[in-house]
PDB file of N, CA and C in Angstrom:
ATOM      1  N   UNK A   1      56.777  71.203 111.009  1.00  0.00           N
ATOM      2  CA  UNK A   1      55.383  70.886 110.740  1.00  0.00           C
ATOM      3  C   UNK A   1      55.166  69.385 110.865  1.00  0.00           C
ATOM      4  N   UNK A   2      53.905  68.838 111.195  1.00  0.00           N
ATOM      5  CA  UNK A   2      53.838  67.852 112.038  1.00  0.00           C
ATOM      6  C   UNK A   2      53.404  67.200 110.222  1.00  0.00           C
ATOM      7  N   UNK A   3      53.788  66.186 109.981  1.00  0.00           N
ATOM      8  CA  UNK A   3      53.673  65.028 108.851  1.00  0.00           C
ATOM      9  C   UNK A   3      52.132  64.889 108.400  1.00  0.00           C
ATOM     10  N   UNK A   4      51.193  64.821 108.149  1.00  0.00           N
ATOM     11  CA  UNK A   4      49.819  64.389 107.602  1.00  0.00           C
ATOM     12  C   UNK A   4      49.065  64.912 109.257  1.00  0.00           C
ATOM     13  N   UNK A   5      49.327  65.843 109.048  1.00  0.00           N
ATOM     14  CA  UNK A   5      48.462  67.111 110.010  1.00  0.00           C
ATOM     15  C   UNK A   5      47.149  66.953 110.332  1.00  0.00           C
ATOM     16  N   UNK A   6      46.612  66.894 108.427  1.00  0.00           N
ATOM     17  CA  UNK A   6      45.258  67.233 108.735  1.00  0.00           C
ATOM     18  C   UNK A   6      44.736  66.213 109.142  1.00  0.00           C
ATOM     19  N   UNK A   7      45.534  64.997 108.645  1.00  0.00           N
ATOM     20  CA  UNK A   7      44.979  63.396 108.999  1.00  0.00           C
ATOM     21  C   UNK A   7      44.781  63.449 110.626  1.00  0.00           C
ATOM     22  N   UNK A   8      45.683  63.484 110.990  1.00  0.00           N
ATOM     23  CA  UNK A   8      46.095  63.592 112.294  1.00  0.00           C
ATOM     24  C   UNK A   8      45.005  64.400 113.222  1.00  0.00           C
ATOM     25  N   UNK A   9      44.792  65.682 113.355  1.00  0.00           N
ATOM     26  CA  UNK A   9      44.068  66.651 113.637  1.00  0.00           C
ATOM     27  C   UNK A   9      42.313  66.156 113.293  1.00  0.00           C
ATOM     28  N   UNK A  10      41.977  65.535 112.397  1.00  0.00           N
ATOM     29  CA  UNK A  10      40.792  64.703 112.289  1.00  0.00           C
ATOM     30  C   UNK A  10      40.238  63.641 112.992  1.00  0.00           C
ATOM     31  N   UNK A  11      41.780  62.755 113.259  1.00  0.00           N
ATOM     32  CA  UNK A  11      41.541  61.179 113.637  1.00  0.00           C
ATOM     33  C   UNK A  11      41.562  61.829 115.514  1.00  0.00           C
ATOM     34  N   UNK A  12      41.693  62.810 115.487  1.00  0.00           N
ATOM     35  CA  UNK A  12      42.156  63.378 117.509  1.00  0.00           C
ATOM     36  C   UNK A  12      40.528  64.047 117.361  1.00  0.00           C
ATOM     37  N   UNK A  13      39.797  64.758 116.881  1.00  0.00           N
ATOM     38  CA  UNK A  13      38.693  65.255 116.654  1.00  0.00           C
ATOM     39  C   UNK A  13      37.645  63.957 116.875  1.00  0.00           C
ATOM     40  N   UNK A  14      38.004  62.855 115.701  1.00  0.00           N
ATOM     41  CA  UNK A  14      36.641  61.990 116.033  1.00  0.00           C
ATOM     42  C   UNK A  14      36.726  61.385 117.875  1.00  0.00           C
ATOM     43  N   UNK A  15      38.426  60.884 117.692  1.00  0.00           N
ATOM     44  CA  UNK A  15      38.127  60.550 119.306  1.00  0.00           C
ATOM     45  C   UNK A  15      37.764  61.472 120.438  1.00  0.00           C
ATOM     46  N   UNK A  16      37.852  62.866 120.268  1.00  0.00           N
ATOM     47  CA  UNK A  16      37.321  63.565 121.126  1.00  0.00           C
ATOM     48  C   UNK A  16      35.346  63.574 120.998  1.00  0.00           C
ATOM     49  N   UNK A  17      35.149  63.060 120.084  1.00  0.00           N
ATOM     50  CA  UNK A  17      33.552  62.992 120.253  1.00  0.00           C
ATOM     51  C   UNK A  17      32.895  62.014 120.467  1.00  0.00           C
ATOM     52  N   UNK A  18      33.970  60.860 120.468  1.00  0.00           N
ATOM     53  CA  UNK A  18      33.891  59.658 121.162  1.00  0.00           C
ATOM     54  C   UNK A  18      33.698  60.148 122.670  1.00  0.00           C
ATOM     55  N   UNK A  19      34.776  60.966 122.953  1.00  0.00           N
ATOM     56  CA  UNK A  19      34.570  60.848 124.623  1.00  0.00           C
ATOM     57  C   UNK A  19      33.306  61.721 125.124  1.00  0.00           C
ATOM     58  N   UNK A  20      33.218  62.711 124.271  1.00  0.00           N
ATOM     59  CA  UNK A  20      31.879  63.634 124.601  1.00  0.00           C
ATOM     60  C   UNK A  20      30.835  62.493 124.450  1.00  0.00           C
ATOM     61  N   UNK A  21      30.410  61.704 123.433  1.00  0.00           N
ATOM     62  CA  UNK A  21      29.464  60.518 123.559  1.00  0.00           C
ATOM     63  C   UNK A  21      29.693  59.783 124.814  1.00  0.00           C
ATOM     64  N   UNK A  22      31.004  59.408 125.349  1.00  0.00           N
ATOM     65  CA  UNK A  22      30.904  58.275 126.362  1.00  0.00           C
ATOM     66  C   UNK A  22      30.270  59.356 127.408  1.00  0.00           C
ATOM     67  N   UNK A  23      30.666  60.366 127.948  1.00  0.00           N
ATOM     68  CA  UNK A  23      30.479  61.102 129.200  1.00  0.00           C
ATOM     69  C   UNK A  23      28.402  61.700 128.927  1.00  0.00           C
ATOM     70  N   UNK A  24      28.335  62.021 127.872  1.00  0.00           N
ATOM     71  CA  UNK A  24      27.137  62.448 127.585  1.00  0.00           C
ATOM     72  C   UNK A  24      25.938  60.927 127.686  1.00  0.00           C
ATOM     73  N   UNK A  25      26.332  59.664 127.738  1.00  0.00           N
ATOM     74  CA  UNK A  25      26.109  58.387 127.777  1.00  0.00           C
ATOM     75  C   UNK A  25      25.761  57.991 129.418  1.00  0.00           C
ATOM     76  N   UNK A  26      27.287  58.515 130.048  1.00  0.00           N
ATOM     77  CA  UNK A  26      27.087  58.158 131.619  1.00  0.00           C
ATOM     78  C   UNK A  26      26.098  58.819 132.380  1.00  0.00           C
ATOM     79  N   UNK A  27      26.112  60.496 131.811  1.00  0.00           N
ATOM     80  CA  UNK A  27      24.976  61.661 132.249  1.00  0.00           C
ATOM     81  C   UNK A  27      23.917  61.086 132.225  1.00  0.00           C
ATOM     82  N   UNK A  28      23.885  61.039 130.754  1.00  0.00           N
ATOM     83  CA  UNK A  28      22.091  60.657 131.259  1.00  0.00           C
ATOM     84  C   UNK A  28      21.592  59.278 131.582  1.00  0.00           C
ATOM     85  N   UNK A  29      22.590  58.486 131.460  1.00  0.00           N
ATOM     86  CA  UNK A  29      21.871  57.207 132.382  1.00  0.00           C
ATOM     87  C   UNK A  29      22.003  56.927 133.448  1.00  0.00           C
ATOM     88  N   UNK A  30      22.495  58.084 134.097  1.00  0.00           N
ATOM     89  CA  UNK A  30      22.131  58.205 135.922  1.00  0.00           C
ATOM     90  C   UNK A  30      20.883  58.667 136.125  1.00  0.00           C
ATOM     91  N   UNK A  31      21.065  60.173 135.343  1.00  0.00           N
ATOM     92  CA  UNK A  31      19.920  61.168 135.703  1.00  0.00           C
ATOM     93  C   UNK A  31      18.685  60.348 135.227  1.00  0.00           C
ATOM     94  N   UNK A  32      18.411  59.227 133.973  1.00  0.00           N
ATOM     95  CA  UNK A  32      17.760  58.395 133.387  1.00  0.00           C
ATOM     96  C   UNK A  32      17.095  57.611 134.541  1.00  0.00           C
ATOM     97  N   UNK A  33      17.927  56.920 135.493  1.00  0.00           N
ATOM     98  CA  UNK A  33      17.875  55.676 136.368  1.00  0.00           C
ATOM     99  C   UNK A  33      17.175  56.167 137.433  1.00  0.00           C
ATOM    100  N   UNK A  34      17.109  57.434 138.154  1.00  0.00           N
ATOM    101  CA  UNK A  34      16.755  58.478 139.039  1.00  0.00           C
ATOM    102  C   UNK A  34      15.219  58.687 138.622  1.00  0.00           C
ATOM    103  N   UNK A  35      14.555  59.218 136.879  1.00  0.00           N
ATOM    104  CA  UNK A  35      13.622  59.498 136.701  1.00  0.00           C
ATOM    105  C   UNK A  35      12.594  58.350 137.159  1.00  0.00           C
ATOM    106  N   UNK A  36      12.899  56.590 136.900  1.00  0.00           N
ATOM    107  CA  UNK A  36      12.060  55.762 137.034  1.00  0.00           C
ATOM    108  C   UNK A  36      10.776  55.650 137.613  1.00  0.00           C
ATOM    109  N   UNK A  37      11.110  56.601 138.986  1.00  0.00           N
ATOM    110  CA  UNK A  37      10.082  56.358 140.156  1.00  0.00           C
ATOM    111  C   UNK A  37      10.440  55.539 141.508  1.00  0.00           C
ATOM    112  N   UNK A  38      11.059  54.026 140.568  1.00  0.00           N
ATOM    113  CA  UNK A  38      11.471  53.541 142.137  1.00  0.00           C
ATOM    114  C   UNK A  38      12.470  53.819 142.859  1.00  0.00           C
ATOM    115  N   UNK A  39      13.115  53.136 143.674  1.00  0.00           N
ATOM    116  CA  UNK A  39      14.427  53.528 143.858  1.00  0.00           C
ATOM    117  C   UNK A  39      15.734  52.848 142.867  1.00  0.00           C
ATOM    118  N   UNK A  40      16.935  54.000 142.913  1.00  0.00           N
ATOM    119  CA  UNK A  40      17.685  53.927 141.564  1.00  0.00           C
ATOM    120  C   UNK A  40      18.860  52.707 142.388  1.00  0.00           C
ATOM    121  N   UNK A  41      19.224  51.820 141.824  1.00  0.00           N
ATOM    122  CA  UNK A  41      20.171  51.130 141.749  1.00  0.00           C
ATOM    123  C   UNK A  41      21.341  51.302 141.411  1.00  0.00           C
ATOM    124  N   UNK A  42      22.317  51.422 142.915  1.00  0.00           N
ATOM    125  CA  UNK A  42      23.775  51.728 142.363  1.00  0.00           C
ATOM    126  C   UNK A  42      24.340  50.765 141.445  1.00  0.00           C
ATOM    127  N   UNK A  43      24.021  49.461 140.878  1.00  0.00           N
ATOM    128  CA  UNK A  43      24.256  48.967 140.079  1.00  0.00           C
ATOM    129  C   UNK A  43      24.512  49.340 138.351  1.00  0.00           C
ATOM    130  N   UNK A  44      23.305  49.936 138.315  1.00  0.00           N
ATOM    131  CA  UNK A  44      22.598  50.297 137.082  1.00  0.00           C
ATOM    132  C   UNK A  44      23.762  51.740 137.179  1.00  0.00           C
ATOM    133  N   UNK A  45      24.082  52.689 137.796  1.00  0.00           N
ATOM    134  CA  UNK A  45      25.193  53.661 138.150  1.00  0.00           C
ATOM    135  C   UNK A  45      26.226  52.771 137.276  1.00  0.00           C
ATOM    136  N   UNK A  46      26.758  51.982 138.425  1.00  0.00           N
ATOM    137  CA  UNK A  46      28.158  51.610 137.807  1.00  0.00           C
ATOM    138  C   UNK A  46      28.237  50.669 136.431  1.00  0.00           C
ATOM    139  N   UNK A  47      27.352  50.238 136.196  1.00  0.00           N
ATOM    140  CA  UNK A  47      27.086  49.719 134.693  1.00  0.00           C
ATOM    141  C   UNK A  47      26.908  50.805 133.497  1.00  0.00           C
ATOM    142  N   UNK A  48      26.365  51.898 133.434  1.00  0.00           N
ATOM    143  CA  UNK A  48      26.508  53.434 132.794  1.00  0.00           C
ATOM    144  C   UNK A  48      27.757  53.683 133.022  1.00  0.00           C
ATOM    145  N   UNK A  49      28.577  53.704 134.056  1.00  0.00           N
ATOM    146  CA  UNK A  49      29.471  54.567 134.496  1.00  0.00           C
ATOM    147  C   UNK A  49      30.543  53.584 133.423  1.00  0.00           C
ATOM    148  N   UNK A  50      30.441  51.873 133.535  1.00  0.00           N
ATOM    149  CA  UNK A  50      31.573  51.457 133.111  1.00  0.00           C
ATOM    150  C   UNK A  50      31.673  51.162 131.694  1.00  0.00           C
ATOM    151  N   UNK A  51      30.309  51.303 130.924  1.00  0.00           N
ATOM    152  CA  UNK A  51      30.234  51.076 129.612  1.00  0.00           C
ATOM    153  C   UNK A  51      30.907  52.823 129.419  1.00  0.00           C
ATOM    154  N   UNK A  52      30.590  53.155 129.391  1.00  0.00           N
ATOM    155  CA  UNK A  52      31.461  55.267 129.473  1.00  0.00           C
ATOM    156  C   UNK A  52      32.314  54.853 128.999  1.00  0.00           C
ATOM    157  N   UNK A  53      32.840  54.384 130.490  1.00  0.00           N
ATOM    158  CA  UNK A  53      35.091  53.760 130.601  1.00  0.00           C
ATOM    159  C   UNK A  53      35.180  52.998 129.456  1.00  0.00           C
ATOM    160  N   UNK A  54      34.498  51.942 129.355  1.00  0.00           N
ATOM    161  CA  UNK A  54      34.852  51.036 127.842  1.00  0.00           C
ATOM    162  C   UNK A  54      34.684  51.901 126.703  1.00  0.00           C
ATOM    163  N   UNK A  55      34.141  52.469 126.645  1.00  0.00           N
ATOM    164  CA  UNK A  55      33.762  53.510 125.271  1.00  0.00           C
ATOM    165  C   UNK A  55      34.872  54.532 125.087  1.00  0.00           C
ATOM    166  N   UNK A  56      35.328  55.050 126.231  1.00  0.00           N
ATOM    167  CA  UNK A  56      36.578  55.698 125.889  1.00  0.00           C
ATOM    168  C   UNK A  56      38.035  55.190 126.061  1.00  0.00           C
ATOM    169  N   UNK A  57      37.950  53.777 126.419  1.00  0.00           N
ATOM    170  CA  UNK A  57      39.053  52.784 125.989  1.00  0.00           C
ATOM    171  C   UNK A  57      38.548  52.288 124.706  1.00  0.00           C
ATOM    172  N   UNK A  58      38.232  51.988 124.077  1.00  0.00           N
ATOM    173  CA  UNK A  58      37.694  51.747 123.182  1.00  0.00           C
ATOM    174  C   UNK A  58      37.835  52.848 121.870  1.00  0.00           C
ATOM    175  N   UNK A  59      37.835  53.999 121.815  1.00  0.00           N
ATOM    176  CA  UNK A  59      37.888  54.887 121.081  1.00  0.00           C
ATOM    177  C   UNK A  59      39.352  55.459 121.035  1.00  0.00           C
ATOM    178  N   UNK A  60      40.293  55.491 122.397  1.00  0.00           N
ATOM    179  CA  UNK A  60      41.407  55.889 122.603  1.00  0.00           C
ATOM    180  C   UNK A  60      42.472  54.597 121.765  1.00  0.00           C
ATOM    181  N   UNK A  61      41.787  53.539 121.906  1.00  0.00           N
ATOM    182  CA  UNK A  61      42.623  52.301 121.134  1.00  0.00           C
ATOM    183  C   UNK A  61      42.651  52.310 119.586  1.00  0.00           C
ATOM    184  N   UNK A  62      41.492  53.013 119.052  1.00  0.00           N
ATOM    185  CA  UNK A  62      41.643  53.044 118.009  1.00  0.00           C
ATOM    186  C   UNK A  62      42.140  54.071 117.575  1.00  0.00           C
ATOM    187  N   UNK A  63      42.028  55.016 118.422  1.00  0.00           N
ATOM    188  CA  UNK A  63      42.860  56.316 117.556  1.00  0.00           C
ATOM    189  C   UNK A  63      44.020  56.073 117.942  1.00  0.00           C
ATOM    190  N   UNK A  64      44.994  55.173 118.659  1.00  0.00           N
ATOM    191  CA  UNK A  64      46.307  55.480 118.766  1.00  0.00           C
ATOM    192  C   UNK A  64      46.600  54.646 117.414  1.00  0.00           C
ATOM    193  N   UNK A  65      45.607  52.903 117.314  1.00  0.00           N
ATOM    194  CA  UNK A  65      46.295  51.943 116.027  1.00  0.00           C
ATOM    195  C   UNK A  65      46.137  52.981 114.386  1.00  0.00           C
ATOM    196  N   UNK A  66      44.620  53.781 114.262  1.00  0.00           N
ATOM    197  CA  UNK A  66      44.879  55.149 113.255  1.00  0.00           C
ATOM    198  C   UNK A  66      46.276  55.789 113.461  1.00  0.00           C
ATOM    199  N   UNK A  67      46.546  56.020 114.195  1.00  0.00           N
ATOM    200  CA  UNK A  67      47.710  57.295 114.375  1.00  0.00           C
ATOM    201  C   UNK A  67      48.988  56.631 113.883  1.00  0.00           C
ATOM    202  N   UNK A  68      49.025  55.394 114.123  1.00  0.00           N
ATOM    203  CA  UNK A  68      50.412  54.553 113.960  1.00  0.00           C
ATOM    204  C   UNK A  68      50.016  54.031 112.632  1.00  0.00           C
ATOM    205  N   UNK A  69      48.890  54.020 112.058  1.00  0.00           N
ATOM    206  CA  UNK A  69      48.612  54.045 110.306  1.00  0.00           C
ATOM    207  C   UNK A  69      48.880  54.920 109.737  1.00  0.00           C
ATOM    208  N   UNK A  70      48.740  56.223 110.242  1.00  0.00           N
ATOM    209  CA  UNK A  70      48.824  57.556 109.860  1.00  0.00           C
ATOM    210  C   UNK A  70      50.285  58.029 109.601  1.00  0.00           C
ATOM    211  N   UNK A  71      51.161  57.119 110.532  1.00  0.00           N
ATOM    212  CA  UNK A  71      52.450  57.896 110.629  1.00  0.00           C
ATOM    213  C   UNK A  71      53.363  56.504 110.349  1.00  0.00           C
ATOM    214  N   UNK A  72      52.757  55.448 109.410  1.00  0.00           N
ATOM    215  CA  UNK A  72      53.914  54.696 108.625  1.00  0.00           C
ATOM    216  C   UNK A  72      53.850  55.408 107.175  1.00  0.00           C
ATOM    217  N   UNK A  73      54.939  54.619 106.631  1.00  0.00           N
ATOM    218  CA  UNK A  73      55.532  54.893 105.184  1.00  0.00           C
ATOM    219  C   UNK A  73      54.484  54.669 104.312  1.00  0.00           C
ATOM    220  N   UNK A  74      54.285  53.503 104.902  1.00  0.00           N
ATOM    221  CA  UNK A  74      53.965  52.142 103.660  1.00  0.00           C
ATOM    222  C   UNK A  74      52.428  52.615 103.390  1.00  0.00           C
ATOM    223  N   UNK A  75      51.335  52.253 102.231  1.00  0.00           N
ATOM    224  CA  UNK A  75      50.227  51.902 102.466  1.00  0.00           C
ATOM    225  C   UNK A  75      49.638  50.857 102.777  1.00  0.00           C
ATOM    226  N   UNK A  76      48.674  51.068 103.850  1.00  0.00           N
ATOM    227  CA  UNK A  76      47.587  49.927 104.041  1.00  0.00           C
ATOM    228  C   UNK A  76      46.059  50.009 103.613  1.00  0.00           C
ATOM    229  N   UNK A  77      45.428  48.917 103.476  1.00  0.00           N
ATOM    230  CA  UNK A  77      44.500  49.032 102.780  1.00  0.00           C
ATOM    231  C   UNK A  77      43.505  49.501 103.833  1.00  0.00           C
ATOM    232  N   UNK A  78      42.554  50.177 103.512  1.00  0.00           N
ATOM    233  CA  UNK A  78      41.260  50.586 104.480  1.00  0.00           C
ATOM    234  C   UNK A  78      40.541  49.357 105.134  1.00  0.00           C
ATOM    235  N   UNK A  79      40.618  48.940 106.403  1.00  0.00           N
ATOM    236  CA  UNK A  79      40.174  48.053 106.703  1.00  0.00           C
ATOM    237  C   UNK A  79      39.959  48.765 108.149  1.00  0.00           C
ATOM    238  N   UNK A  80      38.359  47.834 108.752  1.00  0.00           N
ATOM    239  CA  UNK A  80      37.924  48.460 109.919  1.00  0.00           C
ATOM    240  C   UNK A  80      39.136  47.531 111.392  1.00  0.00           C
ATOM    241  N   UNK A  81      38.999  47.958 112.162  1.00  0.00           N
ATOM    242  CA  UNK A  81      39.759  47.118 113.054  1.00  0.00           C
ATOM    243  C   UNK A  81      39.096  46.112 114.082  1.00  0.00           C
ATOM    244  N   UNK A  82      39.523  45.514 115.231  1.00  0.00           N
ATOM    245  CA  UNK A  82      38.528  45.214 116.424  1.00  0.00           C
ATOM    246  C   UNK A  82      38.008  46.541 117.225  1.00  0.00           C
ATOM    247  N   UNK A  83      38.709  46.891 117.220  1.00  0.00           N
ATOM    248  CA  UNK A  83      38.391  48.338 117.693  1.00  0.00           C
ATOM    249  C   UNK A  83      37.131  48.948 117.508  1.00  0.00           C
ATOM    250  N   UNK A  84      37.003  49.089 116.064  1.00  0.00           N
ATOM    251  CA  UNK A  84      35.920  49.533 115.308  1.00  0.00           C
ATOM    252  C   UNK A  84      34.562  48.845 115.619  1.00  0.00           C
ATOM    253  N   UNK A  85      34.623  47.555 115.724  1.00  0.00           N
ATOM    254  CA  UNK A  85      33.721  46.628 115.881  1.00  0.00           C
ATOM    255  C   UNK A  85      32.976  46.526 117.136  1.00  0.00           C
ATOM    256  N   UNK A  86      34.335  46.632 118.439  1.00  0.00           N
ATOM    257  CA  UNK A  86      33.763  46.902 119.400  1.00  0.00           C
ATOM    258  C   UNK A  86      32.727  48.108 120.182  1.00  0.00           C
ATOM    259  N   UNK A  87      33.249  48.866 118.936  1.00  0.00           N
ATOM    260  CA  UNK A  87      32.889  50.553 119.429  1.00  0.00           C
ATOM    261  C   UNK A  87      31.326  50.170 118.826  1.00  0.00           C
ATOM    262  N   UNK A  88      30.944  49.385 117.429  1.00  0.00           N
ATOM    263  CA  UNK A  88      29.407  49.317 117.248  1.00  0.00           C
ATOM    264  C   UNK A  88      28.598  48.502 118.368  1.00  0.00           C
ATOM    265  N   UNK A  89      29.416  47.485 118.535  1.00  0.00           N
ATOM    266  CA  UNK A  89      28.413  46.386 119.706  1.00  0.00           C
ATOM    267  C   UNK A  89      28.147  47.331 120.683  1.00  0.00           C
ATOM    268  N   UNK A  90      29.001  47.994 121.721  1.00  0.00           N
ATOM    269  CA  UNK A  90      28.819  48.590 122.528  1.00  0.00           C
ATOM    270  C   UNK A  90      27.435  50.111 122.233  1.00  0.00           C
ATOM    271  N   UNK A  91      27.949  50.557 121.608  1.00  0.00           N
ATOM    272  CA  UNK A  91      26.510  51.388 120.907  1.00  0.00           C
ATOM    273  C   UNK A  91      25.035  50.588 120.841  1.00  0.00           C
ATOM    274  N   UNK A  92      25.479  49.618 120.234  1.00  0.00           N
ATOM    275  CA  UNK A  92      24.158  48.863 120.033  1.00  0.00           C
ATOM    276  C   UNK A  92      23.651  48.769 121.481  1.00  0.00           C
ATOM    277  N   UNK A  93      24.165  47.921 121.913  1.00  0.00           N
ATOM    278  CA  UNK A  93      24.013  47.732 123.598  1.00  0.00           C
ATOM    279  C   UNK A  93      23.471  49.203 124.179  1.00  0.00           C
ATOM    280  N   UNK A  94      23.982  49.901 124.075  1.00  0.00           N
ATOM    281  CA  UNK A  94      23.625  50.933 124.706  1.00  0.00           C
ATOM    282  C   UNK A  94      22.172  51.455 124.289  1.00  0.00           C
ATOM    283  N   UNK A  95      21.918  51.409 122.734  1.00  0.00           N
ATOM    284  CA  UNK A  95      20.727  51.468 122.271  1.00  0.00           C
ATOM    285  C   UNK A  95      19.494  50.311 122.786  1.00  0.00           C
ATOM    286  N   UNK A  96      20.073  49.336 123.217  1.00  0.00           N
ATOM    287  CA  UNK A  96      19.210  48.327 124.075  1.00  0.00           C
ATOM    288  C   UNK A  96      18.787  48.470 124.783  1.00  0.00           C
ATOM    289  N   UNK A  97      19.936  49.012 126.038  1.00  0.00           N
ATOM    290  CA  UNK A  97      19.373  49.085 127.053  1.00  0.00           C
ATOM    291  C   UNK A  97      18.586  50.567 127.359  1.00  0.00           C
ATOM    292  N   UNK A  98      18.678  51.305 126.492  1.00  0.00           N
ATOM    293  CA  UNK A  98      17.902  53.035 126.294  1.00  0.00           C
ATOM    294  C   UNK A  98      16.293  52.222 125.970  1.00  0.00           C
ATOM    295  N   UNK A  99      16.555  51.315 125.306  1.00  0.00           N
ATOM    296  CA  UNK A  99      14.933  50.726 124.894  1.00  0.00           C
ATOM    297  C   UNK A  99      14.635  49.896 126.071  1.00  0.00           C
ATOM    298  N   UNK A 100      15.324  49.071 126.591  1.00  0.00           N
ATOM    299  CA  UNK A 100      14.725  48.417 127.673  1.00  0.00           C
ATOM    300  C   UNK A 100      14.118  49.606 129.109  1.00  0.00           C
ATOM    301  N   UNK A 101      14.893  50.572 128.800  1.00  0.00           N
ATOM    302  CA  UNK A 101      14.367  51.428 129.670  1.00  0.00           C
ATOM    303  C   UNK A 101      13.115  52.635 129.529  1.00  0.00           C
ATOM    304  N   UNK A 102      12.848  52.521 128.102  1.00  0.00           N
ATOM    305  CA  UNK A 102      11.502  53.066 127.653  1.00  0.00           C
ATOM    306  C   UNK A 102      10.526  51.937 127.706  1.00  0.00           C
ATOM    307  N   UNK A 103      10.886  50.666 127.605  1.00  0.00           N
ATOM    308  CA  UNK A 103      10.133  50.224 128.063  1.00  0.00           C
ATOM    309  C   UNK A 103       9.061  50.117 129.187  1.00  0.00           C
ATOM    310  N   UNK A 104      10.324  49.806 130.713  1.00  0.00           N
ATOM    311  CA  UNK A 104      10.299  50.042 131.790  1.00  0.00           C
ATOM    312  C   UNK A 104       9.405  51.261 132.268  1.00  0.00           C
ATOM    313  N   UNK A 105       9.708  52.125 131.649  1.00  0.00           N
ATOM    314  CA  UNK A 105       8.707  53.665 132.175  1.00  0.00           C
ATOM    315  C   UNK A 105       7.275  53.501 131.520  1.00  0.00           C
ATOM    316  N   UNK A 106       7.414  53.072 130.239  1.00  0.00           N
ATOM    317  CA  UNK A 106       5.440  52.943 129.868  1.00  0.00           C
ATOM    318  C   UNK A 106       4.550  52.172 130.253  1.00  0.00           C
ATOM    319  N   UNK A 107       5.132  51.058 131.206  1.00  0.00           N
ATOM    320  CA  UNK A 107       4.310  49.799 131.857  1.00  0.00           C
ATOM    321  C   UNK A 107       4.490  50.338 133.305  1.00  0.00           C
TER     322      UNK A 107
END
């Protein structure tokens, strides 16, 4: 039996909805970029496409430094990581640019 299971089996769960967020993120800000009207910019593509990739580097980094918390002896105290931090900026950002783009469509 695998050592703090359930820990384990939780901390693999959140990063799997990390990645459903990153891929559900890239979806619709193609299909998003397409609705505008004008023509869509492969730019604006690979900028969706690469915040995705960062989001699931980003989520995969922290669940491996969890996992290697998970599976020492010792205790450590609850503390968020860079990891953690990066994963909000990037959200935020993403919430930016979802507004800069409601913008864009009501004018």
């Amino acid at each position: 039996m695998i050592r703090n299971f359930a820990d384990h089996a939780s901390n693999e769960r959140t990063f799997l909805a990390w990645v459903r967020t990153a891929i559900a993120i890239a979806g619709f800000g193609i299909a998003g970029a397409r609705v505008g009207g004008g023509p869509a910019s492969p730019w604006a593509d690979f900028a969706v496409l690469g915040t995705g990739a960062l989001l699931i580097i980003l989520a995969y980094v922290r669940m491996r430094l969890i996992r290697a918390r998970l599976d020492s002896d010792g205790e450590e105290p609850d503390e968020s990581s860079a990891a953690d931090a990066a994963l909000v900026l990037v959200v935020i950002a993403l919430f930016a640019m979802l507004g800069a783009f409601g913008l864009r469509l009501s004018v």
